[in-house]
Protein backbone atom coordinates (compact mmCIF):
# COMPACT_ATOMS: atom_id res chain seq x y z
CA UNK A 1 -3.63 -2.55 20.62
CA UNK A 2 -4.79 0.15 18.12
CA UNK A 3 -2.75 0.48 15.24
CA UNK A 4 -1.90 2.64 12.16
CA UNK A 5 -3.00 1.70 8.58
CA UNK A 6 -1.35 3.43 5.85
CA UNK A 7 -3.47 3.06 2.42
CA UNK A 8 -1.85 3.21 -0.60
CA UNK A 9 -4.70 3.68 -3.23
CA UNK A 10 -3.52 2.91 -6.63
CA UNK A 11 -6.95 3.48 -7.91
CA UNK A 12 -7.69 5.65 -11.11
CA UNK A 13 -11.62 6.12 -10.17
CA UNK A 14 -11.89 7.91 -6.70
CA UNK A 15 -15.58 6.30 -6.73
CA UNK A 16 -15.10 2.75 -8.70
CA UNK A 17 -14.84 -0.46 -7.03
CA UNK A 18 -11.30 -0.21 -5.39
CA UNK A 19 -12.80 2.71 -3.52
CA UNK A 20 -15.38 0.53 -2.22
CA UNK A 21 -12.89 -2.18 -0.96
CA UNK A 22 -10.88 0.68 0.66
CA UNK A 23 -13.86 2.58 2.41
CA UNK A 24 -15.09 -1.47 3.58
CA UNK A 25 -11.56 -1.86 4.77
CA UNK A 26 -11.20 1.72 6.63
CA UNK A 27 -14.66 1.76 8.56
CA UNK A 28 -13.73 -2.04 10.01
CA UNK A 29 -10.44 -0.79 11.06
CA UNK A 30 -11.73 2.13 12.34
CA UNK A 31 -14.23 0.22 14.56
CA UNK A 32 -11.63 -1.13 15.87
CA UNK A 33 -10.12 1.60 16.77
CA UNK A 34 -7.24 1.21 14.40
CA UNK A 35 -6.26 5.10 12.82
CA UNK A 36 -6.20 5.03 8.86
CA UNK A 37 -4.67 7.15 6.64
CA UNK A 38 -5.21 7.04 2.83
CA UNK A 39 -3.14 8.23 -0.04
CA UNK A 40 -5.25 8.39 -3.34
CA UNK A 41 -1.89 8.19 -5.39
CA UNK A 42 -3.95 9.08 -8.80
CA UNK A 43 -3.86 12.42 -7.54
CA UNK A 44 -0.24 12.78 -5.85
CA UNK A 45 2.97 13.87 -7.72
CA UNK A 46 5.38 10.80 -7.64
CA UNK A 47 8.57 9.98 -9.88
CA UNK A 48 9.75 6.61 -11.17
CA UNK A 49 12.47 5.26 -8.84
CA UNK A 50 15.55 6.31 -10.55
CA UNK A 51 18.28 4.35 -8.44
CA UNK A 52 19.92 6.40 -7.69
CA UNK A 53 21.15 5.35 -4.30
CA UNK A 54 21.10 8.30 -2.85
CA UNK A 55 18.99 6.63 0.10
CA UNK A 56 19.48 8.43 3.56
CA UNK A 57 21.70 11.21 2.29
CA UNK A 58 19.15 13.86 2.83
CA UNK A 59 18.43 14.40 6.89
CA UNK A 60 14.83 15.58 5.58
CA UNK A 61 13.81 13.06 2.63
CA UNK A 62 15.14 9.64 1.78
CA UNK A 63 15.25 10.15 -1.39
CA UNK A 64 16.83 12.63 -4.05
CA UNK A 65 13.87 13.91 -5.77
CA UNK A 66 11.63 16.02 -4.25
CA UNK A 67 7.42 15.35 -4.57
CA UNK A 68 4.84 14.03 -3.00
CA UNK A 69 6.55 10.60 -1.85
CA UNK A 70 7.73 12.68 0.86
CA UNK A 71 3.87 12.65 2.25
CA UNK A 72 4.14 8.92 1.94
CA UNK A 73 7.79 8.41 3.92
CA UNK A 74 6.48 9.83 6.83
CA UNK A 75 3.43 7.83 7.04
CA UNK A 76 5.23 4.62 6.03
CA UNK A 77 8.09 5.54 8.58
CA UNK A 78 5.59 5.72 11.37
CA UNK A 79 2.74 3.11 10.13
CA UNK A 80 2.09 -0.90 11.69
CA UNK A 81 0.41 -2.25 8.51
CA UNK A 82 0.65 -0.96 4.56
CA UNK A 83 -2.29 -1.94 2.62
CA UNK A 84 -1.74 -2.46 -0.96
CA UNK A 85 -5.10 -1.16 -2.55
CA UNK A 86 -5.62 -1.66 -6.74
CA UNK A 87 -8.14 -2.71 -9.61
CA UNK A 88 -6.62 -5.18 -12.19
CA UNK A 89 -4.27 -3.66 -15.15
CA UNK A 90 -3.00 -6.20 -17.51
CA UNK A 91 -2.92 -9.12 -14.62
CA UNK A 92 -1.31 -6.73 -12.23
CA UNK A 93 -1.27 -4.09 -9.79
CA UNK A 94 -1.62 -0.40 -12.05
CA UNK A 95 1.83 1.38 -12.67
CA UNK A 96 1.02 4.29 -10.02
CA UNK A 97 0.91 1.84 -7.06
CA UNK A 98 3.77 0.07 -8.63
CA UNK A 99 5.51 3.41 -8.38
CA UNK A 100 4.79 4.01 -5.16
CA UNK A 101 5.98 0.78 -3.84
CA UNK A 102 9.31 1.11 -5.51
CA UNK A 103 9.72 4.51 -4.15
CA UNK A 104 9.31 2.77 -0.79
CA UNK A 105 12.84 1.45 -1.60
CA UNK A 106 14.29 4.85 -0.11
CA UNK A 107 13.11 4.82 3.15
CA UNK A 108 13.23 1.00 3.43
CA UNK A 109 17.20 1.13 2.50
CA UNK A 110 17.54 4.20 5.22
CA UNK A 111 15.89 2.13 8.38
CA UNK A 112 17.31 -1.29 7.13
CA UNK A 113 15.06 -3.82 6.00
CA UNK A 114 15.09 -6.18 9.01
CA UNK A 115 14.18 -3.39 11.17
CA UNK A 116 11.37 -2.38 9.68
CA UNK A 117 8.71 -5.24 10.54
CA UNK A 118 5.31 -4.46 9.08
CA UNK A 119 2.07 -6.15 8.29
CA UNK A 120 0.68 -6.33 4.85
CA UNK A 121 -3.07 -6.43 2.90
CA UNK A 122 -3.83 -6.60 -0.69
CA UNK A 123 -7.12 -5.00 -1.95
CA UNK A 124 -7.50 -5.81 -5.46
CA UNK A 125 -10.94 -5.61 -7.54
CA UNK A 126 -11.13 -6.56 -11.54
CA UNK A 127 -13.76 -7.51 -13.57
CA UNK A 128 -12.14 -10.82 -14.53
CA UNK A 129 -11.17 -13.51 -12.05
CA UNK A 130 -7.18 -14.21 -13.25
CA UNK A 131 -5.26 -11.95 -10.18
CA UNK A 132 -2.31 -14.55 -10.09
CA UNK A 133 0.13 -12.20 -11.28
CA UNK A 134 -0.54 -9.31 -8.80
CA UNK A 135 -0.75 -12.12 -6.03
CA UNK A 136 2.60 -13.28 -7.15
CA UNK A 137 4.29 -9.49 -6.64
CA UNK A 138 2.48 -8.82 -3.39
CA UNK A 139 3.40 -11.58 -1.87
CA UNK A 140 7.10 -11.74 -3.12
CA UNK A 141 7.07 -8.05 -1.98
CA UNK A 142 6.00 -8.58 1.93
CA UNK A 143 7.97 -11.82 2.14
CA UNK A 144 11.37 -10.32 0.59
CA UNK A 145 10.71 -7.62 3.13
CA UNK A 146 9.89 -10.24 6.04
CA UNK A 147 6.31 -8.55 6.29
CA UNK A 148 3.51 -10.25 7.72
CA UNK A 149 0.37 -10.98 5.15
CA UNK A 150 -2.52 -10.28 6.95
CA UNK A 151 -4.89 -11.25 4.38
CA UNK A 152 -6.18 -10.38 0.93
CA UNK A 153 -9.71 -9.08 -0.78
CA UNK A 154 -9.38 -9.75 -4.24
CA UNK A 155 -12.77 -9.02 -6.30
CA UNK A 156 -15.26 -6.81 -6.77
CA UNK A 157 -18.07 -6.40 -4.86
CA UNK A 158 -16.51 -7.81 -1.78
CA UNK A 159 -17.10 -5.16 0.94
CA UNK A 160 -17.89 -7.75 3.89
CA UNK A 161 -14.47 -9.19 3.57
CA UNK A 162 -13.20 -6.14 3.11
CA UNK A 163 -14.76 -4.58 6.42
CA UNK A 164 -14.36 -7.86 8.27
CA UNK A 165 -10.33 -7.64 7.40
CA UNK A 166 -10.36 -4.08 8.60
CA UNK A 167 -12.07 -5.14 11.52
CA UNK A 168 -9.51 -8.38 12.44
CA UNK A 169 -6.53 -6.20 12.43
């Protein structure tokens, strides 16, 4: 059954190493007939969660402030597996996907967490080796949410396993 991939691309270089991992990823799942659709979120207009609550008060947005999450929502709302997509910052994911994963917290709250089964990949590429502490929140992220991990691709260079992962979907 073909299914839909939403990208979240936390990436600050559109052509550095995480885009390598993503294209890998996107041409596997696209051979296998999976659609993808990738949000380069260097480039997008998105607050800090403020929470506020406000979750679901707003017939056309989840949340209370207005930018370019509301791109994402729809996606997300409609999506079978989210793909986490980073380099290493500091041991971790960088602070724009971080963001944008918080953000998530609006529609999430609106559809009610148990309801909203999804399946989850990390893409992660770094220099050094030490990606514990991004592990750690991406997995604490899809299990808290009762997600599925459907595998991770963590280092550079790693474009097999990224398109193979794509591809297994």
């Amino acid at each position: 059954m073909a299914k839909k991939i939403l990208i979240l691309n936390g990436a600050a270089r559109k052509n550095g190493s995480t885009a390598k991992l993503v294209r890998s990823f996107t041409e596997g799942a696209r051979s296998a007939g999976h659609s993808v659709e990738e949000f380069y979120l260097d480039s997008m207009d998105i607050h800090s969660c403020k929470g506020c609550l406000h979750a679901g008060r707003d017939a056309h947005s989840p949340c209370s402030q207005k930018d370019d999450m509301d791109q994402i929502y729809s996606a997300f709302a409609d999506c079978d597996v989210v793909v986490f997509a980073s380099p290493l910052y500091f041991w971790t994911i960088t602070g724009t996907l971080k963001t944008a994963a918080d953000r998530l917290y609006a529609e999430l709250e609106c559809l009610g967490y148990g309801k909203f089964p999804r399946e989850s990949v990390l893409l992660m590429t770094a220099d050094g080796g030490d990606y514990s502490q991004a592990v750690t929140w991406y997995r604490t992220y899809e299990r808290n949410l009762g997600w599925k991990n459907r595998g991770e691709v963590l280092g550079k260079g790693k474009t097999e396993a990224a398109r193979q992962l794509g591809a297994s979907l």
